[in-house]
Protein backbone atom coordinates (compact mmCIF):
# COMPACT_ATOMS: atom_id res chain seq x y z
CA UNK A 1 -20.16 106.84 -82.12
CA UNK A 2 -16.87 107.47 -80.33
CA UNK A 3 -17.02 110.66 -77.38
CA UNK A 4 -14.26 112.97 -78.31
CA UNK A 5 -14.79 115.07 -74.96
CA UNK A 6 -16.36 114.75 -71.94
CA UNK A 7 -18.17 117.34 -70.81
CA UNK A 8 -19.21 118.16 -67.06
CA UNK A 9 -20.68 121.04 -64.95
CA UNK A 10 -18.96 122.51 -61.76
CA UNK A 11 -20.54 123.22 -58.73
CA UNK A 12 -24.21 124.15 -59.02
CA UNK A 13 -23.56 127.06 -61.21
CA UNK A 14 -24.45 124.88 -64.78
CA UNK A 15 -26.97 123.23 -63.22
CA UNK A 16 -29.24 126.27 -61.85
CA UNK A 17 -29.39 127.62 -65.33
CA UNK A 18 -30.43 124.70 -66.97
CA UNK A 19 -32.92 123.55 -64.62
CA UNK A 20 -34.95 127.18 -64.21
CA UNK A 21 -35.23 126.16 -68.21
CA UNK A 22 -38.37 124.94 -70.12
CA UNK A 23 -38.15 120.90 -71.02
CA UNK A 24 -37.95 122.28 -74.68
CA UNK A 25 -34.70 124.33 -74.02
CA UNK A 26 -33.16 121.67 -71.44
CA UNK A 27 -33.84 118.91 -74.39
CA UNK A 28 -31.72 122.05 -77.13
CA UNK A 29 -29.16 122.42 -74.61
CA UNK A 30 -29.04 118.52 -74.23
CA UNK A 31 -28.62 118.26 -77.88
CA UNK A 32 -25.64 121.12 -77.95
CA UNK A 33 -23.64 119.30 -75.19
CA UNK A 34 -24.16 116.17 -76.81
CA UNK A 35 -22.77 117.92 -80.16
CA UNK A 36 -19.70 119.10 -77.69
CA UNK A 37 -18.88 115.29 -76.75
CA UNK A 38 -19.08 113.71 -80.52
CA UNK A 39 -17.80 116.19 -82.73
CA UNK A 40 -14.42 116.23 -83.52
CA UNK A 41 -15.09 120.27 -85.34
CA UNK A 42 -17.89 121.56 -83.46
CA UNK A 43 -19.60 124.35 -85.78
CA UNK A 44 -18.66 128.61 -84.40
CA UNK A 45 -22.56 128.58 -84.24
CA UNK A 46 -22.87 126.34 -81.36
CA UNK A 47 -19.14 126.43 -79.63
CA UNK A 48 -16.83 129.51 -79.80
CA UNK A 49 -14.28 130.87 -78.31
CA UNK A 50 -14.21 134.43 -76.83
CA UNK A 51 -11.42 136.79 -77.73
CA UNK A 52 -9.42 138.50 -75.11
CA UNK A 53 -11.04 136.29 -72.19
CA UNK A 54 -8.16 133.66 -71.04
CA UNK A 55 -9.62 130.44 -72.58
CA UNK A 56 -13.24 131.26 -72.04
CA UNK A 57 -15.68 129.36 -74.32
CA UNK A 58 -19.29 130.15 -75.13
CA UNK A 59 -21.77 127.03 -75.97
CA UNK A 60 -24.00 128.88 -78.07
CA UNK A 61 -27.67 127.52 -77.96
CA UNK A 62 -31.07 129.05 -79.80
CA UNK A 63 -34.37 127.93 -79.42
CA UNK A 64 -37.88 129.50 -80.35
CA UNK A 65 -36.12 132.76 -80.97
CA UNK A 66 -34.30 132.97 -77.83
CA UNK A 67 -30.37 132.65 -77.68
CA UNK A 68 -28.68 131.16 -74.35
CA UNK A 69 -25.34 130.81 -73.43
CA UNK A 70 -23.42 128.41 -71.48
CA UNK A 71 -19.72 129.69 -70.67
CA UNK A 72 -17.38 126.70 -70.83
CA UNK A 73 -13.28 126.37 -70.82
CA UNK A 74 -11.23 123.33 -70.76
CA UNK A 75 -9.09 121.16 -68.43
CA UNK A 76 -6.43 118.68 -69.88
CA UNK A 77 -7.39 119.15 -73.60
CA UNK A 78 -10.71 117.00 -73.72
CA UNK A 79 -12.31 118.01 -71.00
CA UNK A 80 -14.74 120.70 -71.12
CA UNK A 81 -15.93 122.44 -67.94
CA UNK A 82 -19.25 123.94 -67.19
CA UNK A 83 -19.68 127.25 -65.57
CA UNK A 84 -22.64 129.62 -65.61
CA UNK A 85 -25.39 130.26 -68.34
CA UNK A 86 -28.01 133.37 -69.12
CA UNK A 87 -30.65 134.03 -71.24
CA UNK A 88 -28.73 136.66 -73.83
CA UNK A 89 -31.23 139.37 -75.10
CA UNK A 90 -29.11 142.06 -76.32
CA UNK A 91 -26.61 141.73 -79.54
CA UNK A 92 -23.10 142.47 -77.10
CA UNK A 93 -22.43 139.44 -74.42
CA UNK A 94 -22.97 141.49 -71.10
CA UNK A 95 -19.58 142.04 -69.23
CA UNK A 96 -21.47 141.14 -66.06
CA UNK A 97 -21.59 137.45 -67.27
CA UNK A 98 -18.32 137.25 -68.99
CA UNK A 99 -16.91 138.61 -65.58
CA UNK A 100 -18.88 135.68 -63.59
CA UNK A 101 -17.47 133.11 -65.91
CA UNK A 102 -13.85 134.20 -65.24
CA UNK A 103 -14.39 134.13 -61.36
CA UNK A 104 -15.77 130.60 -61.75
CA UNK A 105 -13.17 129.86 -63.91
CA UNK A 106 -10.39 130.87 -61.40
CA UNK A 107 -12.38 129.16 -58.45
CA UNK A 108 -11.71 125.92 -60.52
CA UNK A 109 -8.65 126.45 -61.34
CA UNK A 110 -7.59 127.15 -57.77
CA UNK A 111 -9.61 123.89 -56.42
CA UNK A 112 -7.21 122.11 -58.88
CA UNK A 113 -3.91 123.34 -58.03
């Protein structure tokens, strides 16, 4: 099978989410990237984009009854960038996080220029 988009984390802030995670939800979010890199439609339940935020992406990943996002935006069309992730527990995605990901987002965009 043929990998549509690569995906890859900046900085640490990816990988300190995923590594304060269980093996099962590491192994879920595994799967989800994996679903990022080979599908050429990736389903709204596992990759969306989030109105109103400047290109900001949410990987969308659920495991035992828990829901965790990943905040994600691209670079040059295929590439799909890693930023920070949380544990969501309330129905709204808190402004908090969604303000994080857009400060990431505009350190790596600044890094690039």
């Amino acid at each position: 099978m043929k990998q549509i988009r690569q995906v890859i984390a900046y900085k640490k802030y990816f990988l300190n989410f995923y590594q304060a995670q269980s093996d099962e939800v590491q192994r879920k979010i595994e799967w989800t990237l994996n679903l990022l890199q080979m599908t050429d439609r990736i389903p709204k339940k596992y990759f969306e984009h989030l109105t109103g935020t400047n290109g900001l992406y949410e990987v969308r990943v659920e495991f035992g009854g828990n829901i965790f996002r990943i905040f994600a935006f691209f670079n040059k069309g295929n590439l799909v960038i890693l930023g920070n992730g949380f544990q969501k527990k309330t129905q709204k995605t808190p402004k908090i996080e969604i303000e994080k990901a857009l400060k990431i987002k505009a350190e790596y965009e600044n890094e690039r220029e």
